[in-house]
C-alpha atoms as a PDB file:
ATOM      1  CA  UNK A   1       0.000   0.000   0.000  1.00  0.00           C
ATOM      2  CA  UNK A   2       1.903   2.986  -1.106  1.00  0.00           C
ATOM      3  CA  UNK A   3       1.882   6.364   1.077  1.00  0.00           C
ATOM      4  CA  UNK A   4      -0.938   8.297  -0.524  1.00  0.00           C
ATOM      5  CA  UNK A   5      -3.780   5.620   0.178  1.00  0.00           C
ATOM      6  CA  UNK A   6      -2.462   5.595   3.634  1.00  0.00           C
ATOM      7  CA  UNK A   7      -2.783   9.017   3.903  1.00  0.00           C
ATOM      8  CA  UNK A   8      -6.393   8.877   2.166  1.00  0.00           C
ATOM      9  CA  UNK A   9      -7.195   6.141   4.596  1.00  0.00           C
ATOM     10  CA  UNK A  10      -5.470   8.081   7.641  1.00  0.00           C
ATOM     11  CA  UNK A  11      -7.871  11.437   6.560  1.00  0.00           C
ATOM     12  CA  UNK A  12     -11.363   9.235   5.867  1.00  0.00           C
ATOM     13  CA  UNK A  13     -11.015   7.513   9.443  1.00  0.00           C
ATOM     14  CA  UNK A  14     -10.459  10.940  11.111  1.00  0.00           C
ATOM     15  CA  UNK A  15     -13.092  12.884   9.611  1.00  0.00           C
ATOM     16  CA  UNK A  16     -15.876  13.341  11.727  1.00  0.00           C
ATOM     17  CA  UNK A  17     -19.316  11.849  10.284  1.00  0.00           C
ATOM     18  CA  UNK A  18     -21.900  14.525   9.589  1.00  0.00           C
ATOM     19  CA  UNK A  19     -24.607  15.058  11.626  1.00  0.00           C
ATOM     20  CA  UNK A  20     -28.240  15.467  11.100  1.00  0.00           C
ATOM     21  CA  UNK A  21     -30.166  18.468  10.759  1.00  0.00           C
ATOM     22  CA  UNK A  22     -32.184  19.105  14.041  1.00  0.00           C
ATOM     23  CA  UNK A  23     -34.301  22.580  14.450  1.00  0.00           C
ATOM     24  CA  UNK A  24     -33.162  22.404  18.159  1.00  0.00           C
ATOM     25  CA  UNK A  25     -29.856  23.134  16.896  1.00  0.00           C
ATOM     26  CA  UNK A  26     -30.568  25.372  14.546  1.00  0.00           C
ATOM     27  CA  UNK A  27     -32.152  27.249  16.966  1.00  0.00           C
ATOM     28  CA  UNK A  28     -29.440  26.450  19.942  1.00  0.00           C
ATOM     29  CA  UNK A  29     -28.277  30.424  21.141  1.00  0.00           C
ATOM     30  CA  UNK A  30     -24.953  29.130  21.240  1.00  0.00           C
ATOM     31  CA  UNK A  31     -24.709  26.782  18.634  1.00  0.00           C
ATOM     32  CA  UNK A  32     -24.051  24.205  20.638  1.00  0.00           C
ATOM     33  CA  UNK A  33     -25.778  21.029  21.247  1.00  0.00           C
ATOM     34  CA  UNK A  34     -28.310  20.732  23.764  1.00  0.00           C
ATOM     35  CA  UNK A  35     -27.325  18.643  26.922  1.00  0.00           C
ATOM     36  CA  UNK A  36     -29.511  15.376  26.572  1.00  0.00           C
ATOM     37  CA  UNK A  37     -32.594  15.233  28.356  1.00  0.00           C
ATOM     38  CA  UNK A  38     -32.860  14.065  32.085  1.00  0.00           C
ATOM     39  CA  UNK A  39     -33.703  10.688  32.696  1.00  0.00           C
ATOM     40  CA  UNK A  40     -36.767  10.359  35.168  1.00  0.00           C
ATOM     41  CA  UNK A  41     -37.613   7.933  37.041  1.00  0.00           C
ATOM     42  CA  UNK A  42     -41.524   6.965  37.681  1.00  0.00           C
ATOM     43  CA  UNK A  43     -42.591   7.871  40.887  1.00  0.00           C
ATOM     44  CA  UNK A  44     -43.733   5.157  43.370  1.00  0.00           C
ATOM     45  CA  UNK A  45     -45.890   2.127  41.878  1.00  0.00           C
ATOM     46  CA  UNK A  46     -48.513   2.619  38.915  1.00  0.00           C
ATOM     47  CA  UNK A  47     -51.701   2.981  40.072  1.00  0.00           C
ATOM     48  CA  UNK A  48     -54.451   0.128  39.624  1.00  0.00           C
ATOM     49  CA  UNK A  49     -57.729   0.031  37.665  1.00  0.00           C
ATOM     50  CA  UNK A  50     -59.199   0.359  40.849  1.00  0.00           C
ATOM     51  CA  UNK A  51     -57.994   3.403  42.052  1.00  0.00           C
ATOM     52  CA  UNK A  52     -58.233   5.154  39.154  1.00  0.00           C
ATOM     53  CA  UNK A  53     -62.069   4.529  38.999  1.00  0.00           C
ATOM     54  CA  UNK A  54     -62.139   5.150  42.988  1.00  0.00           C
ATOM     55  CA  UNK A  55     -60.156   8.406  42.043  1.00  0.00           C
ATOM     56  CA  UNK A  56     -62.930   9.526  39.046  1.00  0.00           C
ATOM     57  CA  UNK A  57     -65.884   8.353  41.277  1.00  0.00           C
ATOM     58  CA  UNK A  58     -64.316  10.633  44.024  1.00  0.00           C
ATOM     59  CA  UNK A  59     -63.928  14.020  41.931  1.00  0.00           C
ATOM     60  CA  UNK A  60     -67.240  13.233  39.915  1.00  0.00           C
ATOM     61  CA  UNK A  61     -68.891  13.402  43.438  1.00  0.00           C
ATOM     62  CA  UNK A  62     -67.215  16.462  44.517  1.00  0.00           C
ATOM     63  CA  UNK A  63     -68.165  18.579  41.550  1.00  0.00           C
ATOM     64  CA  UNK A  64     -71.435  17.226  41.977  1.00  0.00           C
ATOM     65  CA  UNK A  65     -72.041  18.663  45.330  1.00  0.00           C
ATOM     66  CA  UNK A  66     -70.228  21.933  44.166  1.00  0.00           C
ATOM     67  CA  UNK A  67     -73.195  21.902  41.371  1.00  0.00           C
ATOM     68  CA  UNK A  68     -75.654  21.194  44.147  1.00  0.00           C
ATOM     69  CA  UNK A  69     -74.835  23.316  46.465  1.00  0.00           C
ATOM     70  CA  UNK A  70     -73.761  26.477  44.355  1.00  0.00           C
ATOM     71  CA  UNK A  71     -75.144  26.320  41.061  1.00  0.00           C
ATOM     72  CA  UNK A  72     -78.502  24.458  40.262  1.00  0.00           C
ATOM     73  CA  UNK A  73     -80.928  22.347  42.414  1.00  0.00           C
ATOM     74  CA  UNK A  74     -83.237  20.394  41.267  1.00  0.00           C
ATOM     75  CA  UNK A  75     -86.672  20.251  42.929  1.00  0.00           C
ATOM     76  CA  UNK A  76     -90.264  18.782  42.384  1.00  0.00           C
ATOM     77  CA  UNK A  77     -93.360  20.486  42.506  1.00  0.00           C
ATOM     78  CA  UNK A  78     -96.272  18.218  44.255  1.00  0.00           C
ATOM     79  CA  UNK A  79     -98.801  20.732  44.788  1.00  0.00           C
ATOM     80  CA  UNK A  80    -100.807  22.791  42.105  1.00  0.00           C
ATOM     81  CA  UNK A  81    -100.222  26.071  43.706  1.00  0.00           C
ATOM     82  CA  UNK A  82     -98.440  27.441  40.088  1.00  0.00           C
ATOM     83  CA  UNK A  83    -101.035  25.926  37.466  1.00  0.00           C
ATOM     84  CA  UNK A  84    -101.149  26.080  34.792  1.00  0.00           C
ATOM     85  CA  UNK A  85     -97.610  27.817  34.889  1.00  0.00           C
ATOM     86  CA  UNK A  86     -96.032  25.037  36.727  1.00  0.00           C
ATOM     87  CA  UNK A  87     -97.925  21.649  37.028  1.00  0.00           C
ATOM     88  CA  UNK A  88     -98.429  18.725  39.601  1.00  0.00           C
ATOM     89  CA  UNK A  89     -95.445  16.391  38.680  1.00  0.00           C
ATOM     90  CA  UNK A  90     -92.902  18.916  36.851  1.00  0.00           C
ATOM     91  CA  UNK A  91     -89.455  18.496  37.840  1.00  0.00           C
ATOM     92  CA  UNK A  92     -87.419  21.283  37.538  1.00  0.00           C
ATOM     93  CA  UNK A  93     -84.294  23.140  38.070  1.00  0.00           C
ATOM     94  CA  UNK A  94     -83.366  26.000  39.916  1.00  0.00           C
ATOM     95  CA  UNK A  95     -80.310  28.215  39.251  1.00  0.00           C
ATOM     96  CA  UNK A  96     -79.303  28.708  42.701  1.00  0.00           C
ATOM     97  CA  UNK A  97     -76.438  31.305  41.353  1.00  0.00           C
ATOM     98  CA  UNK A  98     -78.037  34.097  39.948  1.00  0.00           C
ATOM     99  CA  UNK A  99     -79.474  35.079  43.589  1.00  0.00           C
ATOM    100  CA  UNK A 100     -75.980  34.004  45.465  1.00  0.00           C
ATOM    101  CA  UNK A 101     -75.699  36.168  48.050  1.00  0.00           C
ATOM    102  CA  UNK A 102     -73.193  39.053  48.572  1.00  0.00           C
ATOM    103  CA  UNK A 103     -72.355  42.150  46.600  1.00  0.00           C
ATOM    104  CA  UNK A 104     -72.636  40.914  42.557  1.00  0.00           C
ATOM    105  CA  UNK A 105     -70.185  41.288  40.310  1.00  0.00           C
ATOM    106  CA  UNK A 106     -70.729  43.120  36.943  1.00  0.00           C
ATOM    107  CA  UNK A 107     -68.886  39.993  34.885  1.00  0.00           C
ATOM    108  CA  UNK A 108     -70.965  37.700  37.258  1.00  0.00           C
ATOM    109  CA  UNK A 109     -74.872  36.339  36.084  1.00  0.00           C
ATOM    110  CA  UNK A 110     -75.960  37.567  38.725  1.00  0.00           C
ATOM    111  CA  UNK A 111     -78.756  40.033  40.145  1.00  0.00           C
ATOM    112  CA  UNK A 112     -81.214  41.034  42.413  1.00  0.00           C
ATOM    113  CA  UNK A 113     -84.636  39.150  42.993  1.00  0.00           C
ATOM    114  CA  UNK A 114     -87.411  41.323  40.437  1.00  0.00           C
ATOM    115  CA  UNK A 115     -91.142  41.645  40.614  1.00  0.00           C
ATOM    116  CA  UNK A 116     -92.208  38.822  38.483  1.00  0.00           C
ATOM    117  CA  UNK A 117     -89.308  36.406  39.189  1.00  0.00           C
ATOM    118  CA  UNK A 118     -90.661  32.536  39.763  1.00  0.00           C
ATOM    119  CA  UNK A 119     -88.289  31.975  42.642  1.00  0.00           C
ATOM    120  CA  UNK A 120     -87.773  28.609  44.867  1.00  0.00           C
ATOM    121  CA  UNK A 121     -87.507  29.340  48.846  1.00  0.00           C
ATOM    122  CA  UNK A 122     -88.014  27.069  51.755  1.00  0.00           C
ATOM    123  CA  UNK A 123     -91.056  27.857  53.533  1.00  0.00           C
ATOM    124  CA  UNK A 124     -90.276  30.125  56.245  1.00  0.00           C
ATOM    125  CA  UNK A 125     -93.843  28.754  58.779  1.00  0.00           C
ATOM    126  CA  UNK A 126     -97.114  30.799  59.593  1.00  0.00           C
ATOM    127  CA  UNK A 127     -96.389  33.463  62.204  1.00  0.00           C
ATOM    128  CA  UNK A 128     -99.819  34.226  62.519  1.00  0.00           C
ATOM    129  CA  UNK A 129    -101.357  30.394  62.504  1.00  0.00           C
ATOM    130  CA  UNK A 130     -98.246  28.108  63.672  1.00  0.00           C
ATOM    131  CA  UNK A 131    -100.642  25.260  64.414  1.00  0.00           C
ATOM    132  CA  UNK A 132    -101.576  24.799  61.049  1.00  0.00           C
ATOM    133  CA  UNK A 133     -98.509  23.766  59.864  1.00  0.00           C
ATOM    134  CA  UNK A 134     -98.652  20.681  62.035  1.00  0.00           C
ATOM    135  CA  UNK A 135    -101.755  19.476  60.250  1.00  0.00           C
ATOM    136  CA  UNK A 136     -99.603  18.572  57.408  1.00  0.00           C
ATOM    137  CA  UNK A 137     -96.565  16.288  57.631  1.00  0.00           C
ATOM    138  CA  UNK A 138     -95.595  17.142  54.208  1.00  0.00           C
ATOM    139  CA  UNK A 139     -95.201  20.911  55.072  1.00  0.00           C
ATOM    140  CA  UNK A 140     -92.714  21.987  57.503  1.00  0.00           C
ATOM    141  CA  UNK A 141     -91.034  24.924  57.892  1.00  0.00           C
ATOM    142  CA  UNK A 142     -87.382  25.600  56.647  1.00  0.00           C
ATOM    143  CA  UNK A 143     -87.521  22.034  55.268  1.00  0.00           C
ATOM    144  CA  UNK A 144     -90.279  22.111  52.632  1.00  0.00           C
ATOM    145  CA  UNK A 145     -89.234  23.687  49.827  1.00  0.00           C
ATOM    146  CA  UNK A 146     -92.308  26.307  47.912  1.00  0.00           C
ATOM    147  CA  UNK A 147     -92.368  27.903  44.591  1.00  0.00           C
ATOM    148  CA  UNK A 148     -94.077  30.899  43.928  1.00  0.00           C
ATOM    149  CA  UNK A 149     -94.117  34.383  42.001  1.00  0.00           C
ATOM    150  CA  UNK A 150     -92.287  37.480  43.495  1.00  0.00           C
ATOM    151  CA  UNK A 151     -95.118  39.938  43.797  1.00  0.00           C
ATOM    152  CA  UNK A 152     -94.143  42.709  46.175  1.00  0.00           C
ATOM    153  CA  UNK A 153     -90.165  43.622  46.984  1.00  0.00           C
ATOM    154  CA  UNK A 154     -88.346  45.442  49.542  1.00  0.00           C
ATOM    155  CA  UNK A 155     -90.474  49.163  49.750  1.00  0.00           C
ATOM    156  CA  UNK A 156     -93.685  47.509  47.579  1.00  0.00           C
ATOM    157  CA  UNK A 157     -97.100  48.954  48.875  1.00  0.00           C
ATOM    158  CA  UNK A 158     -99.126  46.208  47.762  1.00  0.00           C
ATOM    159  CA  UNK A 159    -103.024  46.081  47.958  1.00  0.00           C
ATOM    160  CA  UNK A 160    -105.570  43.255  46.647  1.00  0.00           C
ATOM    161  CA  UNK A 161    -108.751  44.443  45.511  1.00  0.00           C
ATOM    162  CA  UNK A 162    -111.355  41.417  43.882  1.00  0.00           C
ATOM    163  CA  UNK A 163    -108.595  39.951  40.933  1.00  0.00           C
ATOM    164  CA  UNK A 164    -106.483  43.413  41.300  1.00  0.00           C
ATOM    165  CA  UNK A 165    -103.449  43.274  42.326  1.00  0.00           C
ATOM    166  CA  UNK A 166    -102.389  46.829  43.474  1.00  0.00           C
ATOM    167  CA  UNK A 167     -98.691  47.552  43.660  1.00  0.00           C
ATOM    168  CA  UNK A 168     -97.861  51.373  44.402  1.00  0.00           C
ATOM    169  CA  UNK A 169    -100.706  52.327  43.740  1.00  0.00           C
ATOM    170  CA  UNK A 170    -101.420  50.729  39.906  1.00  0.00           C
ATOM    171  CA  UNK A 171    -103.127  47.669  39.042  1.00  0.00           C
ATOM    172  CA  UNK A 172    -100.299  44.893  38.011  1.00  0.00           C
ATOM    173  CA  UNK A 173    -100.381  43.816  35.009  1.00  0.00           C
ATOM    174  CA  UNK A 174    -101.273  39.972  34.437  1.00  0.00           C
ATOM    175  CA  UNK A 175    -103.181  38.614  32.131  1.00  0.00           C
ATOM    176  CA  UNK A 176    -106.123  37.738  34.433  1.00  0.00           C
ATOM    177  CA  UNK A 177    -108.041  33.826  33.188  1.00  0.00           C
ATOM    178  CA  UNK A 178    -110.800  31.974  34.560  1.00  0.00           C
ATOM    179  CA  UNK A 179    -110.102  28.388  35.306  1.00  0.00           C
ATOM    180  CA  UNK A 180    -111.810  25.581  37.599  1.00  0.00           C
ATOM    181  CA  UNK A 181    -109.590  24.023  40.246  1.00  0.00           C
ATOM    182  CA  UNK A 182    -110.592  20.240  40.186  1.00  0.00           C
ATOM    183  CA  UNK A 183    -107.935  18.958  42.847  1.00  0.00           C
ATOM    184  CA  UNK A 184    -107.073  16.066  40.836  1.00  0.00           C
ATOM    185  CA  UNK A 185    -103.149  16.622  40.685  1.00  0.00           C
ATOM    186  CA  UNK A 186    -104.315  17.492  36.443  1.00  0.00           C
ATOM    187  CA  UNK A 187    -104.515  20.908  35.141  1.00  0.00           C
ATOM    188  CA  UNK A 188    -106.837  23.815  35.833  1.00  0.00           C
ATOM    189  CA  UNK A 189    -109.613  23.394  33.680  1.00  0.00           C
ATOM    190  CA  UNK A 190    -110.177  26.915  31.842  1.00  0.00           C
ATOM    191  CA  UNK A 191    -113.407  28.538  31.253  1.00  0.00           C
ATOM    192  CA  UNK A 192    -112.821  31.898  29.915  1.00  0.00           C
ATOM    193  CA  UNK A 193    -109.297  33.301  27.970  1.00  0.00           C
ATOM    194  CA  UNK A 194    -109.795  37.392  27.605  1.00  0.00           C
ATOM    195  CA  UNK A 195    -107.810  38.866  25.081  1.00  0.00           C
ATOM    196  CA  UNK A 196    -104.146  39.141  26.253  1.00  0.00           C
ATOM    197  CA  UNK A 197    -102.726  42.919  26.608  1.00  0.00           C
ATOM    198  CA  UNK A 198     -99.155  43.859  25.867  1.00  0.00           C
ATOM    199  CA  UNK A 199     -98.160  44.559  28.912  1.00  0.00           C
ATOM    200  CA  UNK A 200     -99.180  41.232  30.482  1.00  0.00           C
ATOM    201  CA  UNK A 201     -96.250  39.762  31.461  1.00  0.00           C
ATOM    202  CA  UNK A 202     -97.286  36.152  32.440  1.00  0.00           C
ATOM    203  CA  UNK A 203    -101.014  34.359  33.311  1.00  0.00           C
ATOM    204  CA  UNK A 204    -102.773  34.237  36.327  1.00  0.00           C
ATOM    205  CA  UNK A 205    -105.568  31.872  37.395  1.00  0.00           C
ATOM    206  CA  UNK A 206    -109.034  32.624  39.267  1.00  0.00           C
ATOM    207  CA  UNK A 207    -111.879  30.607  40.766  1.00  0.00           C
ATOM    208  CA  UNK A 208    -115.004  32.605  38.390  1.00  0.00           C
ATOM    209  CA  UNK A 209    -115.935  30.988  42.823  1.00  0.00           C
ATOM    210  CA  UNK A 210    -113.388  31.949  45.059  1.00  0.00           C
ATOM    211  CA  UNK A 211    -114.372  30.572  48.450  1.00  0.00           C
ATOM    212  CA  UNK A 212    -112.244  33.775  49.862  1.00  0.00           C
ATOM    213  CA  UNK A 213    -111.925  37.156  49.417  1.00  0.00           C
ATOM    214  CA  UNK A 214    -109.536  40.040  50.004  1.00  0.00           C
ATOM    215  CA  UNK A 215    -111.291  40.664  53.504  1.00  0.00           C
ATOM    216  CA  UNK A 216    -110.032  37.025  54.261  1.00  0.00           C
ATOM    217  CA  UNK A 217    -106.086  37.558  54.021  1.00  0.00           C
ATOM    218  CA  UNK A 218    -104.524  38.007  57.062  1.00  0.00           C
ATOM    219  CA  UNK A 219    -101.174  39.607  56.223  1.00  0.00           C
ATOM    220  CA  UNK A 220    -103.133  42.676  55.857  1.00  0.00           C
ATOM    221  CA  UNK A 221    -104.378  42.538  59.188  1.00  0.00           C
ATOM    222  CA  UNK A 222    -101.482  41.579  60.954  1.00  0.00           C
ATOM    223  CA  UNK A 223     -99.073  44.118  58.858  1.00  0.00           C
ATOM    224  CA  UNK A 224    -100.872  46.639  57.634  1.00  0.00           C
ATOM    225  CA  UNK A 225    -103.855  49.033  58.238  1.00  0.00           C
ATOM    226  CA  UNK A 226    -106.710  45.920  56.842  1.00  0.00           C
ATOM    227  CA  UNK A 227    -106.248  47.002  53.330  1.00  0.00           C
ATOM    228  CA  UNK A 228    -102.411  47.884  52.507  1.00  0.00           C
ATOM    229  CA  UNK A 229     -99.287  46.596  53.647  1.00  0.00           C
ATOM    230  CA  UNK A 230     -95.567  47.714  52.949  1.00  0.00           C
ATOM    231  CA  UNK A 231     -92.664  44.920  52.245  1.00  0.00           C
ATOM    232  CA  UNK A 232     -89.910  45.581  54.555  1.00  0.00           C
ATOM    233  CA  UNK A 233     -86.558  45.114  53.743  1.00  0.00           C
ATOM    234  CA  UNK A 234     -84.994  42.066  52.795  1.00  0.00           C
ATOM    235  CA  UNK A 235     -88.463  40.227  52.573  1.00  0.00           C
ATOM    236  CA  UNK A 236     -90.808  39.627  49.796  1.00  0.00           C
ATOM    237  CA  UNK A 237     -94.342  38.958  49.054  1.00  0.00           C
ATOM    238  CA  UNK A 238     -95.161  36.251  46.936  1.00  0.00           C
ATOM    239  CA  UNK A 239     -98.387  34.386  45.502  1.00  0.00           C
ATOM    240  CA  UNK A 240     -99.163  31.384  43.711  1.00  0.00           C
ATOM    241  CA  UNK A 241     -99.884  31.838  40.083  1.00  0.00           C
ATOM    242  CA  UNK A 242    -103.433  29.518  40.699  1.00  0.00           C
ATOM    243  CA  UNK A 243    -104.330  32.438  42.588  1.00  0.00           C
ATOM    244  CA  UNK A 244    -107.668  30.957  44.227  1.00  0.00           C
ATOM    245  CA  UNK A 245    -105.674  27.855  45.717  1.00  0.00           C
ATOM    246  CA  UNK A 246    -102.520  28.782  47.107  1.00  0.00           C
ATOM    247  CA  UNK A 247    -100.873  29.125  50.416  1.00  0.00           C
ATOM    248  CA  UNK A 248     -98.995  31.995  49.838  1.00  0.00           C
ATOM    249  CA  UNK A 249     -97.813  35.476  51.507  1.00  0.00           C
ATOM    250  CA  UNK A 250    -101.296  36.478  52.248  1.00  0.00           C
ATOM    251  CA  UNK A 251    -102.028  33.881  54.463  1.00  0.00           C
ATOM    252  CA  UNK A 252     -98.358  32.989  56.308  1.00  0.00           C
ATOM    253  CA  UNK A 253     -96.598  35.894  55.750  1.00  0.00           C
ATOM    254  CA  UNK A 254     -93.611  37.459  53.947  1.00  0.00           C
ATOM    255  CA  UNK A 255     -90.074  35.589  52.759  1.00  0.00           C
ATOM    256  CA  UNK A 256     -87.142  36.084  54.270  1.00  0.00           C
ATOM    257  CA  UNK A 257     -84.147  36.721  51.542  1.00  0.00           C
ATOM    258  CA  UNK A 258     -82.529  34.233  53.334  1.00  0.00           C
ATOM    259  CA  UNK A 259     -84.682  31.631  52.864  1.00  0.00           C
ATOM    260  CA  UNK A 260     -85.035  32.174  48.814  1.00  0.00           C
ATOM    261  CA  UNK A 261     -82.748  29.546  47.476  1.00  0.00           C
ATOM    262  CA  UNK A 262     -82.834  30.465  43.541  1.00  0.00           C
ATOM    263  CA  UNK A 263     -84.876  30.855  40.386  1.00  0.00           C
ATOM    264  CA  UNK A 264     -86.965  28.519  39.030  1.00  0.00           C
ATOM    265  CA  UNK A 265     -85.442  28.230  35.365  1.00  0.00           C
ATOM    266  CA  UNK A 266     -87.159  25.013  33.397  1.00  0.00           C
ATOM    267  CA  UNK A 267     -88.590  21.535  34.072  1.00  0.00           C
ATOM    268  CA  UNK A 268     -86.123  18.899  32.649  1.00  0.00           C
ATOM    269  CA  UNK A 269     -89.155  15.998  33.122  1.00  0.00           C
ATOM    270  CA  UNK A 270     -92.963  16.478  33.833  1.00  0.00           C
ATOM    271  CA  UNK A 271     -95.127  13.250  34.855  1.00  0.00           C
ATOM    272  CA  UNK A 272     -98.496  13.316  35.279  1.00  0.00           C
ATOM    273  CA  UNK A 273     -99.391  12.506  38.335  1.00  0.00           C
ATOM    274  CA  UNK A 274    -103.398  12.463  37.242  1.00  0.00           C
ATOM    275  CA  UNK A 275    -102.954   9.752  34.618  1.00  0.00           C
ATOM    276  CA  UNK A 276    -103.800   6.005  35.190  1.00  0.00           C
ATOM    277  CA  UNK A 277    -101.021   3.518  36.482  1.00  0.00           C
ATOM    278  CA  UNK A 278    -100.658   0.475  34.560  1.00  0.00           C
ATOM    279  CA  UNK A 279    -100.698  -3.037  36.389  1.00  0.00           C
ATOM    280  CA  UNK A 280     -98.197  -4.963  33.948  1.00  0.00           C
ATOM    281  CA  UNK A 281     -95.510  -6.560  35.142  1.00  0.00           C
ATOM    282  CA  UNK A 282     -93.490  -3.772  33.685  1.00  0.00           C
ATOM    283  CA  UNK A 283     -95.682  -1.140  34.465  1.00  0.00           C
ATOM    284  CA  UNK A 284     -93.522   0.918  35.939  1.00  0.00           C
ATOM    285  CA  UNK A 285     -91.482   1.017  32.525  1.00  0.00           C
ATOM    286  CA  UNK A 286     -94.674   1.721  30.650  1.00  0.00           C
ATOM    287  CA  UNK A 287     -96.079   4.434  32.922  1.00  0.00           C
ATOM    288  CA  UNK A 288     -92.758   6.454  32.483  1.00  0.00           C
ATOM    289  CA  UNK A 289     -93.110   6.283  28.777  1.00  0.00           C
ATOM    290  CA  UNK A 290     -96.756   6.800  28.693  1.00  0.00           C
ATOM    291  CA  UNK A 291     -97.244   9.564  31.686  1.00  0.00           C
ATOM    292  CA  UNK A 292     -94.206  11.606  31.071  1.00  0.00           C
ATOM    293  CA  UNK A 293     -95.444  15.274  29.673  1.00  0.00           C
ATOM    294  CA  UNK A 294     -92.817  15.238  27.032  1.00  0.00           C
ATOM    295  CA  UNK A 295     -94.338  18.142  25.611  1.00  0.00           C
ATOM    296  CA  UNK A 296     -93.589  19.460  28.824  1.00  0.00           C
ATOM    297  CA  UNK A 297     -89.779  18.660  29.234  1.00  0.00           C
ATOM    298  CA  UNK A 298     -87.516  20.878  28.631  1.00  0.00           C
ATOM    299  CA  UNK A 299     -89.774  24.535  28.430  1.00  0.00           C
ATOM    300  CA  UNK A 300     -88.418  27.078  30.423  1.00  0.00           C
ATOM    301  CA  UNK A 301     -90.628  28.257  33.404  1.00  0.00           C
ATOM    302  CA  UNK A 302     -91.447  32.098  32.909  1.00  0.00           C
END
């Protein structure tokens, strides 16, 4: 082997092999390569099918009673206090936020309780009849939880005159209907529709038979001159929207704020309570697919 393919030989083993094109060091400030990475270790044993699952079942329940307790409720309505607005057997819920108490935030939904609002409250007892609300076991104070509409707020002079509702001195305006009250756990039956105005905000529902009359109520007895009364702060007044059957401010009283857990937003199921039970052996399967209100499920309550 003569000297020049030893010194071919010598220069090929020498020469460093080229190296690949990598954007990291391209990109390198100093042009020089990047220290390798780190090798890491795992840390402690990996974790079993089990406690994964018991891990996912544990923060699914957690934001669950975050939801519950901060955000929406959901509650059923078993008396027909709000018919037709809100039937016997509608399941709704109630966004407990937009009341959440405290100063609100402008970037926050939230606001105060309006005239008109269909809020969710638990009822706060009758100050001026406590035995009565031992005749029912189904209606306890700060446990049972009512729905009705906000009528009067904090400041409200509110007066009741036949179907008038007088707040401040002017007639509220609802669009006033005539229904019959069977007490089946169905729907008012309605008699007579007048023509709705503009400014009726929402329906209301009167015996054309009310077995009482304004002279009947006692919250204007009890807090007021017989005839007017004035909401004091942080309470409301509220009625039913079946206006000639339901328990409501004028015969118990006003509601605390602190007792008004939200607003009643929409019913996500309705069953009908009225319908006929089926005596199959799958009956119960059949009377969920046959009772539900789907046409129901799924409005919003306004």
């Amino acid at each position: 082997m003569d000297n020049a393919t030893k010194t071919a030989e010598a220069s090929t083993a020498t020469q460093p092999e080229p190296t690949k094109l990598s954007f990291a060091r391209i990109f390198h400030r100093n042009g020089k390569e990047a220290p390798p990475p780190l090798e890491t270790k795992p840390k402690g044993p990996p974790k079993s099918l089990f406690r994964e699952y018991y891990e996912s079942a544990v923060v699914t329940v957690i934001m669950a009673l975050f939801g519950m307790t901060f955000i929406v409720q959901a509650v059923k309505v078993p008396t027909g206090s709000m018919e037709n607005t809100i039937t016997i057997g509608d399941h709704l819920l109630v966004n407990k936020f937009i009341f959440a108490p405290g100063k609100s935030l402008p970037f926050l939904p939230q606001r105060e309780i309006r005239r008109g609002d269909i809020i969710v409250f638990k009822y706060p007892g009758n100050k001026y009849d406590p035995a009565s609300d031992y005749e029912r076991s189904d209606n306890k104070p700060i446990v049972t939880n009512y729905v009705k509409r906000v009528i009067g707020i904090p400041g409200d002079h509110i007066q009741i005159e036949g179907h008038d509702v007088i707040v401040n001195g002017k007639i509220l305006p609802e669009h006033r209907v005539e229904a019959i009250d069977n007490n089946d756990k169905g729907p008012l039956e309605i008699r007579t529709v007048p023509p709705r105005k503009s400014t009726d905000a929402y329906d209301v529902y009167w015996s054309p038979n009310p077995t009482y009359g304004e002279d009947s109520y006692p919250i204007f007895k009890k807090e007021g001159n017989g005839k007017e009364i004035v909401v004091p702060a942080n309470h409301y007044f509220v009625m039913g929207d079946n206006r000639s059957n339901s328990l409501d401010s004028r015969f118990w009283g006003f509601v605390p704020r602190d007792l008004v857990i939200g607003r009643a937003m929409f019913v996500y199921w309705s069953y009908d309570e009225s319908a006929p039970s089926s005596k199959s052996m799958i009956g119960p399967l059949v009377d969920f697919f046959q009772n539900t209100r789907w046409s129901r499920t799924g409005t919003m309550v306004k």
